[in-house]
N, C-alpha and C. Protein backbone atom coordinates (compact mmCIF):
# COMPACT_ATOMS: atom_id res chain seq x y z
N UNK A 1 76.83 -5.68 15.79
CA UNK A 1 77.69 -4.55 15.97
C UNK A 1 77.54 -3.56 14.81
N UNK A 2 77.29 -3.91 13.41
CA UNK A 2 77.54 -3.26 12.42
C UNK A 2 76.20 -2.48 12.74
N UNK A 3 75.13 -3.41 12.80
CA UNK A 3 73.26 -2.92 12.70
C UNK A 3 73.63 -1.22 13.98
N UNK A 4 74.02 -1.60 15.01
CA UNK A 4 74.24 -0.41 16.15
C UNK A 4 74.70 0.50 15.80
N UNK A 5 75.60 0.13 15.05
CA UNK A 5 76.59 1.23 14.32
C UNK A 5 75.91 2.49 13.47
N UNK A 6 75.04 1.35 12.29
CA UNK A 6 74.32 2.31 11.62
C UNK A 6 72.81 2.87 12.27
N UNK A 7 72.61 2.22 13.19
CA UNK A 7 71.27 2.79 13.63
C UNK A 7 72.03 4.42 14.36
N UNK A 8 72.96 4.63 15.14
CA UNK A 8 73.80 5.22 15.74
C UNK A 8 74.03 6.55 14.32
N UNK A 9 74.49 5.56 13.62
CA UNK A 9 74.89 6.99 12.27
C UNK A 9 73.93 7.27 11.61
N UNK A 10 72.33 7.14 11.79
CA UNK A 10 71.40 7.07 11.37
C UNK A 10 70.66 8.81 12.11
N UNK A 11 71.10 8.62 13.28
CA UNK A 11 70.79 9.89 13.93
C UNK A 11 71.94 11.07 14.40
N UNK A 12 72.83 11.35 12.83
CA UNK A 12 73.69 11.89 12.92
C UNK A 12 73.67 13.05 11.46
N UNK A 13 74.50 14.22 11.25
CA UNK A 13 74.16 14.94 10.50
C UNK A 13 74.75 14.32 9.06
N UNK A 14 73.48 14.65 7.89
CA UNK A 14 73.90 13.70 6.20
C UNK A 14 75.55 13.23 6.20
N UNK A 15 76.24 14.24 6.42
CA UNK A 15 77.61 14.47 6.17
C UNK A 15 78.00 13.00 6.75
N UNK A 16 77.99 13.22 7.98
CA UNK A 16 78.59 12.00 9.37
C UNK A 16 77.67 10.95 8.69
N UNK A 17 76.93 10.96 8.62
CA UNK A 17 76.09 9.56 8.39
C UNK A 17 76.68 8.95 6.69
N UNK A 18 76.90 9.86 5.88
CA UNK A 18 77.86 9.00 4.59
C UNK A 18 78.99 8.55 4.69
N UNK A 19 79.68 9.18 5.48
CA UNK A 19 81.05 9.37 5.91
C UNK A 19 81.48 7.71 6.96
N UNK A 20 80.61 7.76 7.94
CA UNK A 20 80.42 6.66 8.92
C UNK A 20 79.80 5.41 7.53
N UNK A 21 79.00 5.36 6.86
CA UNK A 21 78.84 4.10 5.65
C UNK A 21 79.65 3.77 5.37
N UNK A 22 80.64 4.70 4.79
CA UNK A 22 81.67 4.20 3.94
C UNK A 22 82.69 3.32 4.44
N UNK A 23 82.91 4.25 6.46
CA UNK A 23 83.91 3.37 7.29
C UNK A 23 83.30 2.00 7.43
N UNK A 24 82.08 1.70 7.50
CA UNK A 24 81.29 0.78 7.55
C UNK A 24 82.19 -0.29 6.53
N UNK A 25 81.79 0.09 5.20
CA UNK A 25 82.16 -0.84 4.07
C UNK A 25 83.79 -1.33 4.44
N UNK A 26 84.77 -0.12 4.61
CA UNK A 26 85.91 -0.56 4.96
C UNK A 26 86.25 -1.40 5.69
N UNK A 27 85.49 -1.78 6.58
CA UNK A 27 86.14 -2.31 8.15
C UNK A 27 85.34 -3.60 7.39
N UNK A 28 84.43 -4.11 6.81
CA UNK A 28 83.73 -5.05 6.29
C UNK A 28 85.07 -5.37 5.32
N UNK A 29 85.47 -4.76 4.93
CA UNK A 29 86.49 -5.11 3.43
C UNK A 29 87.87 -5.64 4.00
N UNK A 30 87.99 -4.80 5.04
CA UNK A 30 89.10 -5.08 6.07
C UNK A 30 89.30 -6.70 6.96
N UNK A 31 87.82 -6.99 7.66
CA UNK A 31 87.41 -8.24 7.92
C UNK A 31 87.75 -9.44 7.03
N UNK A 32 87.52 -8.97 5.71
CA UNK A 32 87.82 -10.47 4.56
C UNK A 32 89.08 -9.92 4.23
N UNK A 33 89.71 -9.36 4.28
CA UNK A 33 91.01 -8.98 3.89
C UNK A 33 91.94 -9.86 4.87
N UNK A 34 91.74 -9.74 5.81
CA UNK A 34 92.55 -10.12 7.13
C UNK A 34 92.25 -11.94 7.29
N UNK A 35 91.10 -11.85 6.44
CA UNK A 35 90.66 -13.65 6.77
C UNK A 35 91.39 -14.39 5.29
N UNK A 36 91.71 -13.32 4.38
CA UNK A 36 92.21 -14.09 2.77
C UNK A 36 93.75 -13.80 3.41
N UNK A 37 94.35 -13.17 3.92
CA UNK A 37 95.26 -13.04 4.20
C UNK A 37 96.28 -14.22 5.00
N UNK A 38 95.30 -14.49 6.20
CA UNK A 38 95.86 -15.63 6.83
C UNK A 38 95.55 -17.22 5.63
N UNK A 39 94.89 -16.99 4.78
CA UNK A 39 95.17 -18.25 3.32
C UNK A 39 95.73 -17.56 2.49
N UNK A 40 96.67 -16.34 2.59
CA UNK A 40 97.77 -16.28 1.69
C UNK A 40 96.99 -15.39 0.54
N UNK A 41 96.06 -15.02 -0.35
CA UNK A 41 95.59 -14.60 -1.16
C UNK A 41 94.87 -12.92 -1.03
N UNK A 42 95.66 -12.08 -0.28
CA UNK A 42 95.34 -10.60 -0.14
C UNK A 42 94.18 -10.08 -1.30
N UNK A 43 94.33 -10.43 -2.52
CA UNK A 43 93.91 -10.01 -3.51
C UNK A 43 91.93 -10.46 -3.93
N UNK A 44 92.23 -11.87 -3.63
CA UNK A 44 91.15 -12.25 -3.48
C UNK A 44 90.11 -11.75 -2.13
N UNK A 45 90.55 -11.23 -1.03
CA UNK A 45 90.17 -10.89 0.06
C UNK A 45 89.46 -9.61 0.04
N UNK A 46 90.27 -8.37 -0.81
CA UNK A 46 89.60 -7.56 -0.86
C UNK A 46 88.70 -7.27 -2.18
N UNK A 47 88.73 -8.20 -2.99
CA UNK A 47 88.02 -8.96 -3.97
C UNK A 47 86.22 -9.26 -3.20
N UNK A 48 86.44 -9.80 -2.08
CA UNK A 48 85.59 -10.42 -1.61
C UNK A 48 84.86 -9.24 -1.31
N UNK A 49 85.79 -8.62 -0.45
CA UNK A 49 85.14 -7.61 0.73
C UNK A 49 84.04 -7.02 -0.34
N UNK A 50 85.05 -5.91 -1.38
CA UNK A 50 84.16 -5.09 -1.69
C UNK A 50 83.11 -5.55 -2.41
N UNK A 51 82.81 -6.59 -2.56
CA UNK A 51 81.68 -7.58 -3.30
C UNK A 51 80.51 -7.31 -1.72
N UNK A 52 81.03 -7.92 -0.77
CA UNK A 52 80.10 -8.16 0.02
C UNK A 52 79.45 -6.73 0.72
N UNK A 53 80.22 -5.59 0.78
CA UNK A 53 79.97 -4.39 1.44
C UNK A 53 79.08 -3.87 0.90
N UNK A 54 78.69 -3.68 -0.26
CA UNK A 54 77.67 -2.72 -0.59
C UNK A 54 76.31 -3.75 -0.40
N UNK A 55 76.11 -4.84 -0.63
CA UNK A 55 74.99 -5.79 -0.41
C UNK A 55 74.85 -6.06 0.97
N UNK A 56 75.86 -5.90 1.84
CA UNK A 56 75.62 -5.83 3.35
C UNK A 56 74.82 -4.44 4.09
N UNK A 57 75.55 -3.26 3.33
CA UNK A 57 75.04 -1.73 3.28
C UNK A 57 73.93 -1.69 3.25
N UNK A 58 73.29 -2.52 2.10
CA UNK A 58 71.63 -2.38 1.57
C UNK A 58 70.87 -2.69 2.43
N UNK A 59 71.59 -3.92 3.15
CA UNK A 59 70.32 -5.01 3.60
C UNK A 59 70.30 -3.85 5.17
N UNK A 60 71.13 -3.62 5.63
CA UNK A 60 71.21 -2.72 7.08
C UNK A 60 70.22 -1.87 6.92
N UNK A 61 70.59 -1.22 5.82
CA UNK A 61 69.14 0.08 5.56
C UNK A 61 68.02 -0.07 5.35
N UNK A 62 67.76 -1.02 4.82
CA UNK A 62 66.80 -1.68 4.42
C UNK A 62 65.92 -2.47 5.90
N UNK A 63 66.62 -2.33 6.64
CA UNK A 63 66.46 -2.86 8.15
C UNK A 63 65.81 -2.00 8.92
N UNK A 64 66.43 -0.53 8.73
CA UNK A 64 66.45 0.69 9.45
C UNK A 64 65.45 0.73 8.99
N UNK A 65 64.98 0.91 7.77
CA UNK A 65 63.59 2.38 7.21
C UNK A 65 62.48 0.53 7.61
N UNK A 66 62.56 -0.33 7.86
CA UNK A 66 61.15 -1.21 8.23
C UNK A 66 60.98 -0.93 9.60
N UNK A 67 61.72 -0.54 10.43
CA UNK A 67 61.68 -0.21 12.06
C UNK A 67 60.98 0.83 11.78
């Protein structure tokens, strides 16, 4: 879902296409937020997220420009 997403914001104008990344990272940050949450620890969750979002970001693009 995420890969569609950015292939999708990939053929969109610079603006939309940074703009759509960033929602990217959120909804990724949001995902572990909502999973530390139900074990009680909010803090650690978005701890997680934003750890994992930008190394998830990379690897997507990094996906895109080998296609």
């Amino acid at each position: 879902m995420t890969y569609a997403t950015v292939r999708r914001l990939n053929r969109s104008a610079p603006g939309v296409k940074l703009t759509g990344l960033m929602a990217v990272g959120v909804m990724l940050c949001a995902v572990v937020a909502t999973a530390a949450l139900a074990s009680r620890s909010v803090t650690l969750g978005f701890v997680v997220g934003a750890g994992l979002a930008p190394p998830v970001q990379r690897w997507i693009l990094r996906r895109r420009r080998k296609q």
